[in-house]
PDB file of N, CA and C in Angstrom:
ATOM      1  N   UNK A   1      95.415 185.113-162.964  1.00  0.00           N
ATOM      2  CA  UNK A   1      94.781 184.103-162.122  1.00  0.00           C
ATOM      3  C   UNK A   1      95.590 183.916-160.836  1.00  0.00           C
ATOM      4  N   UNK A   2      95.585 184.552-159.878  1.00  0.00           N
ATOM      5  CA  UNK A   2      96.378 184.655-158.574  1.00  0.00           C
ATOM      6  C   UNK A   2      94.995 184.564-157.515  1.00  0.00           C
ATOM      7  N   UNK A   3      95.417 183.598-156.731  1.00  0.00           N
ATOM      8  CA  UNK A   3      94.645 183.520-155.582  1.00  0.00           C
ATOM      9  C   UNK A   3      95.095 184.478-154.628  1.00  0.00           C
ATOM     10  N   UNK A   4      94.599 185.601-153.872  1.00  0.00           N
ATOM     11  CA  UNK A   4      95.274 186.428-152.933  1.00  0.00           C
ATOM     12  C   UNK A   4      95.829 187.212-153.455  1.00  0.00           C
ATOM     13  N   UNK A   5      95.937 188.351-152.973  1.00  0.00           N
ATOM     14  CA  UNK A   5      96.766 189.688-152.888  1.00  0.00           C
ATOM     15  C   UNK A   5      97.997 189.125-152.883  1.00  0.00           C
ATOM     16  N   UNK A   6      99.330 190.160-153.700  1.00  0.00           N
ATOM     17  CA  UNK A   6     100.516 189.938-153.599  1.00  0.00           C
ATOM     18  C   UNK A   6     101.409 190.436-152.560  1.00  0.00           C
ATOM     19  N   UNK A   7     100.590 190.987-152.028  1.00  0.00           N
ATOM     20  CA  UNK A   7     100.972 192.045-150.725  1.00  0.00           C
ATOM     21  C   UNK A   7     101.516 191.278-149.626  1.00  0.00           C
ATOM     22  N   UNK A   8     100.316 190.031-149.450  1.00  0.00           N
ATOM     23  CA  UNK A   8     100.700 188.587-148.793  1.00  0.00           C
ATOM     24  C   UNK A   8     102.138 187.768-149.263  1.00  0.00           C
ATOM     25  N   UNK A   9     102.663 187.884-150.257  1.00  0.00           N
ATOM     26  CA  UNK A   9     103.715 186.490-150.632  1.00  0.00           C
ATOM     27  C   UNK A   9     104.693 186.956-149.818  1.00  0.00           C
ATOM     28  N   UNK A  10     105.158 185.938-149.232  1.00  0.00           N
ATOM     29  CA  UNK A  10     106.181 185.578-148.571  1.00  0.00           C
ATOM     30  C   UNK A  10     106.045 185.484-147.163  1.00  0.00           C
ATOM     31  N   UNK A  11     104.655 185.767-146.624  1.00  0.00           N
ATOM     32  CA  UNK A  11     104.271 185.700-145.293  1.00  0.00           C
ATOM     33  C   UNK A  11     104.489 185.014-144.268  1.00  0.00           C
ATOM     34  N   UNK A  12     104.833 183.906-144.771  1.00  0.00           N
ATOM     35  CA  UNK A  12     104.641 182.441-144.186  1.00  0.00           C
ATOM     36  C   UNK A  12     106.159 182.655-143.757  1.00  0.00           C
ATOM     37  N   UNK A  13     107.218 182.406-144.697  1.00  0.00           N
ATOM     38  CA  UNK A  13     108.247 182.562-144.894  1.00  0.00           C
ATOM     39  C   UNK A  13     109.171 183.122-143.828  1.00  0.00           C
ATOM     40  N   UNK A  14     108.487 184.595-143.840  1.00  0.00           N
ATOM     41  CA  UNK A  14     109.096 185.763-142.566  1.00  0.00           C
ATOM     42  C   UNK A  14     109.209 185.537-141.652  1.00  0.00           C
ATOM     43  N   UNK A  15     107.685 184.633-141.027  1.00  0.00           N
ATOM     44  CA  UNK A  15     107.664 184.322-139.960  1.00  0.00           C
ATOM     45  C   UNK A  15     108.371 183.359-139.193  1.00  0.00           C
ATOM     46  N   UNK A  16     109.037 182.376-139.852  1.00  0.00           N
ATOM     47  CA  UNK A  16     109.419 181.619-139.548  1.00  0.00           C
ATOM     48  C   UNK A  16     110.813 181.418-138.318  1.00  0.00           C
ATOM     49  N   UNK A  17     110.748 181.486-137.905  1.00  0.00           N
ATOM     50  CA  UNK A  17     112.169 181.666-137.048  1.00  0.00           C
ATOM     51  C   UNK A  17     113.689 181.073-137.685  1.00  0.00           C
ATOM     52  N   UNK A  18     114.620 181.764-137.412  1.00  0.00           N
ATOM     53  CA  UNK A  18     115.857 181.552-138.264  1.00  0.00           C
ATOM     54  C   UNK A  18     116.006 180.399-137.643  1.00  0.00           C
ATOM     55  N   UNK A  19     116.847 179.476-137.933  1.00  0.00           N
ATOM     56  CA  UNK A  19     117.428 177.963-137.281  1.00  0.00           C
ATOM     57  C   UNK A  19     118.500 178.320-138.234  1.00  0.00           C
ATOM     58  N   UNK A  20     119.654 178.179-137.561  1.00  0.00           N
ATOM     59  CA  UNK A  20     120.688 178.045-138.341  1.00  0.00           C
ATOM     60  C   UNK A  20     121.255 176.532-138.486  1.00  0.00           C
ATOM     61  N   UNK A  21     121.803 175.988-139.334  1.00  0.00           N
ATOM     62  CA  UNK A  21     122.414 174.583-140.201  1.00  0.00           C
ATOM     63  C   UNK A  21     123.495 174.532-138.813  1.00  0.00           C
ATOM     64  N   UNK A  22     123.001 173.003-138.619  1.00  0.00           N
ATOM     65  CA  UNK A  22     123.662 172.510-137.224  1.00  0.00           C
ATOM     66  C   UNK A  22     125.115 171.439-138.348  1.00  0.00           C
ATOM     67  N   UNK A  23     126.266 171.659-137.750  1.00  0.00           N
ATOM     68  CA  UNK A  23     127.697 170.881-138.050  1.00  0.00           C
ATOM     69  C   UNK A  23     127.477 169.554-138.087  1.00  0.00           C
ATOM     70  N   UNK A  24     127.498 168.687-139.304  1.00  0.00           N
ATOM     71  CA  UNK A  24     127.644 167.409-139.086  1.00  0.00           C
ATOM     72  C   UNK A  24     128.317 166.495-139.837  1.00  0.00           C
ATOM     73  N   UNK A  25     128.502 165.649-139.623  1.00  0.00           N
ATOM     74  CA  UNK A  25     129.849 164.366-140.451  1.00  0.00           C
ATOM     75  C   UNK A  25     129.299 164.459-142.089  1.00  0.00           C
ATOM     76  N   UNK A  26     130.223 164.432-142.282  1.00  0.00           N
ATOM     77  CA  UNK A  26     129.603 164.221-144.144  1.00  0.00           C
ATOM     78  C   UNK A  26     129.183 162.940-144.752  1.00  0.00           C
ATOM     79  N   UNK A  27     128.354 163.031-145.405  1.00  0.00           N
ATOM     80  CA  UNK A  27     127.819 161.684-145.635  1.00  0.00           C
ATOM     81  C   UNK A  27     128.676 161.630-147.104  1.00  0.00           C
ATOM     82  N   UNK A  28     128.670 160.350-147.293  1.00  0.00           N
ATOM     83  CA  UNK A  28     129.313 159.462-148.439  1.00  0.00           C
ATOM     84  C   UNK A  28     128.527 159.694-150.033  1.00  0.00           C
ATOM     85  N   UNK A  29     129.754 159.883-150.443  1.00  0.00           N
ATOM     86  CA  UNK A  29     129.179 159.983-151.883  1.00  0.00           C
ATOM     87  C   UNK A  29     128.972 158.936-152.602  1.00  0.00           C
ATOM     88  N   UNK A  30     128.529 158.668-153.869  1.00  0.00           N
ATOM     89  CA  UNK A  30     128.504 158.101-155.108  1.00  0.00           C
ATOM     90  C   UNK A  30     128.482 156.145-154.428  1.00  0.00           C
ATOM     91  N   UNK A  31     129.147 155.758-154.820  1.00  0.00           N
ATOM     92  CA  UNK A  31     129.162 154.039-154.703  1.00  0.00           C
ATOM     93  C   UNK A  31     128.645 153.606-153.299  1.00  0.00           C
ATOM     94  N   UNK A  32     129.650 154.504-152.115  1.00  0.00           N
ATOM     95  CA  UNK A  32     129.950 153.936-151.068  1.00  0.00           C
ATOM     96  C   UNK A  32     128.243 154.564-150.614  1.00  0.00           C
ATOM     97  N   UNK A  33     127.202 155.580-150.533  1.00  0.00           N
ATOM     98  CA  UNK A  33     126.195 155.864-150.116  1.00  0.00           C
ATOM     99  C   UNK A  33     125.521 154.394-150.510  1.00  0.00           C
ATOM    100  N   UNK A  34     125.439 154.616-152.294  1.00  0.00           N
ATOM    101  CA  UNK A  34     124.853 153.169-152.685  1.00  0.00           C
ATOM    102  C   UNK A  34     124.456 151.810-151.708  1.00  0.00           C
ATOM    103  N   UNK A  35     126.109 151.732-150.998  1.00  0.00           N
ATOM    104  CA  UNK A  35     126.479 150.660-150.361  1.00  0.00           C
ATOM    105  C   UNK A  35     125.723 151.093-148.728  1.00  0.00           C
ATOM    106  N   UNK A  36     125.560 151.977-148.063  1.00  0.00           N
ATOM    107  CA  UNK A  36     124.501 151.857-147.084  1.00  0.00           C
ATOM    108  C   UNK A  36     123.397 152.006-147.099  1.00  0.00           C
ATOM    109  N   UNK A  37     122.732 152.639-148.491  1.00  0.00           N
ATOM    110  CA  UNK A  37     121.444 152.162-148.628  1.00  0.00           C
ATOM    111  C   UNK A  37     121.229 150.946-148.878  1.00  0.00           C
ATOM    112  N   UNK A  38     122.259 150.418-149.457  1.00  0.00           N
ATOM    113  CA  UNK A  38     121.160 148.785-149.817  1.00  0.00           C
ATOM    114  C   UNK A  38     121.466 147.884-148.052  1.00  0.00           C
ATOM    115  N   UNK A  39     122.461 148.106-147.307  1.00  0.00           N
ATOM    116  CA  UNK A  39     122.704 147.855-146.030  1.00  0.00           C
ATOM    117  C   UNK A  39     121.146 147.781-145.504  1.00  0.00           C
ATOM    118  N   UNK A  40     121.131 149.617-145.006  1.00  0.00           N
ATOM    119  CA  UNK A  40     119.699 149.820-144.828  1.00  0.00           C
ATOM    120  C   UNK A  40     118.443 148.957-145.158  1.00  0.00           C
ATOM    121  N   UNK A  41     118.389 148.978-146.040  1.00  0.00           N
ATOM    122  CA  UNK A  41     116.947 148.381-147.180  1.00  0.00           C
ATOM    123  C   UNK A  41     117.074 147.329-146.907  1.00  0.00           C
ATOM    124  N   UNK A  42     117.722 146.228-147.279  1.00  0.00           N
ATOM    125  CA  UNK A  42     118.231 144.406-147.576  1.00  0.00           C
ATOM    126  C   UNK A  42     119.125 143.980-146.523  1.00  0.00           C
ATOM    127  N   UNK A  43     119.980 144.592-146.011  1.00  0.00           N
ATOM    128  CA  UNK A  43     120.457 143.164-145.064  1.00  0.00           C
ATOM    129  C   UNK A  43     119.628 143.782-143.484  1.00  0.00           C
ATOM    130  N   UNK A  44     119.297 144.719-142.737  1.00  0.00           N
ATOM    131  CA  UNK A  44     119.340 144.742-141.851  1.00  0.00           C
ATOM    132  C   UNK A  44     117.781 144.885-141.877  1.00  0.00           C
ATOM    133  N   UNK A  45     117.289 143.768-142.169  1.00  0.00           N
ATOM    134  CA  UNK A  45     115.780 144.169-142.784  1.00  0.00           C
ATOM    135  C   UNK A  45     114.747 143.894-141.474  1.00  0.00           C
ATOM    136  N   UNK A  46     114.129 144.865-140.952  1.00  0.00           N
ATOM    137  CA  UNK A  46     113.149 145.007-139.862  1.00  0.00           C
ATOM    138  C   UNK A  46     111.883 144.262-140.288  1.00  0.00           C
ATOM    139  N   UNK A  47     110.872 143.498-139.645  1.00  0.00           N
ATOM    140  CA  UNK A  47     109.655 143.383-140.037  1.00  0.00           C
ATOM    141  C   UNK A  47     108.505 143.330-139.211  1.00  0.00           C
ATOM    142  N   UNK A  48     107.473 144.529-139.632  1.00  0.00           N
ATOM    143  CA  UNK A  48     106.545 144.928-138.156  1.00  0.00           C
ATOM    144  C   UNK A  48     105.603 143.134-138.301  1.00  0.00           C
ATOM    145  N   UNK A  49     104.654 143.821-137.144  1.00  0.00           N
ATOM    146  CA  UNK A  49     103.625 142.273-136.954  1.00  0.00           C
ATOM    147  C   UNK A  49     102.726 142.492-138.185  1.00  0.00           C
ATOM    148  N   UNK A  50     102.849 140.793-138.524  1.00  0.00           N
ATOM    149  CA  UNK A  50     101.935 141.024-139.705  1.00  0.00           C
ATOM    150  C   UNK A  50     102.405 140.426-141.055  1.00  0.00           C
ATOM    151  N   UNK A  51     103.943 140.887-140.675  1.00  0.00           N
ATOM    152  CA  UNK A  51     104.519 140.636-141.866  1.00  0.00           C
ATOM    153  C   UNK A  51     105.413 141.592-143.013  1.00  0.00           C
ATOM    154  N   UNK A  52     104.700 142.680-142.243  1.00  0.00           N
ATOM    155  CA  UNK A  52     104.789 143.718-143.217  1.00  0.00           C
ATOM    156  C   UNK A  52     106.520 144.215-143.012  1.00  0.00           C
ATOM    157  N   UNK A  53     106.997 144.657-144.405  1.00  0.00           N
ATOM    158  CA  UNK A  53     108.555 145.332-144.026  1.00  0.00           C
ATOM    159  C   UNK A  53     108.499 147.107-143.457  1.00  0.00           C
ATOM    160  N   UNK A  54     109.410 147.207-143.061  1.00  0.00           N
ATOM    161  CA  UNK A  54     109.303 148.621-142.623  1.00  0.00           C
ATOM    162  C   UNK A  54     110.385 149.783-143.632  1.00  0.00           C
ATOM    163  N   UNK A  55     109.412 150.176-144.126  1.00  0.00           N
ATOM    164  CA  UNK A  55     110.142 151.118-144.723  1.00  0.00           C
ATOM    165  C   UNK A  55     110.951 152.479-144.115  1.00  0.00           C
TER     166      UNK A  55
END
């Protein structure tokens, strides 16, 4: 049950242009990430018109 020729897989893929992984600061592990997501989320809390929170 294969949709398409296999001749096709990976097509998409090839085409794609290389981008190579740009250098950047390391993000925080274990507790301390914890601790800027809930930053993020709960204290610095945005709210569009309406009422609504912004995720």
């Amino acid at each position: 049950l294969v949709h398409g020729s296999l001749a096709r897989a990976g097509k998409v893929k090839s085409q794609t242009p290389k981008v190579e992984k740009q250098e950047k600061k390391k993000t925080p592990k274990g507790r301390a990430k914890k601790r800027i997501l809930y930053n993020r989320r709960f204290v610095n809390v945005t709210t569009l018109p309406g009422g609504k929170r912004r995720m």
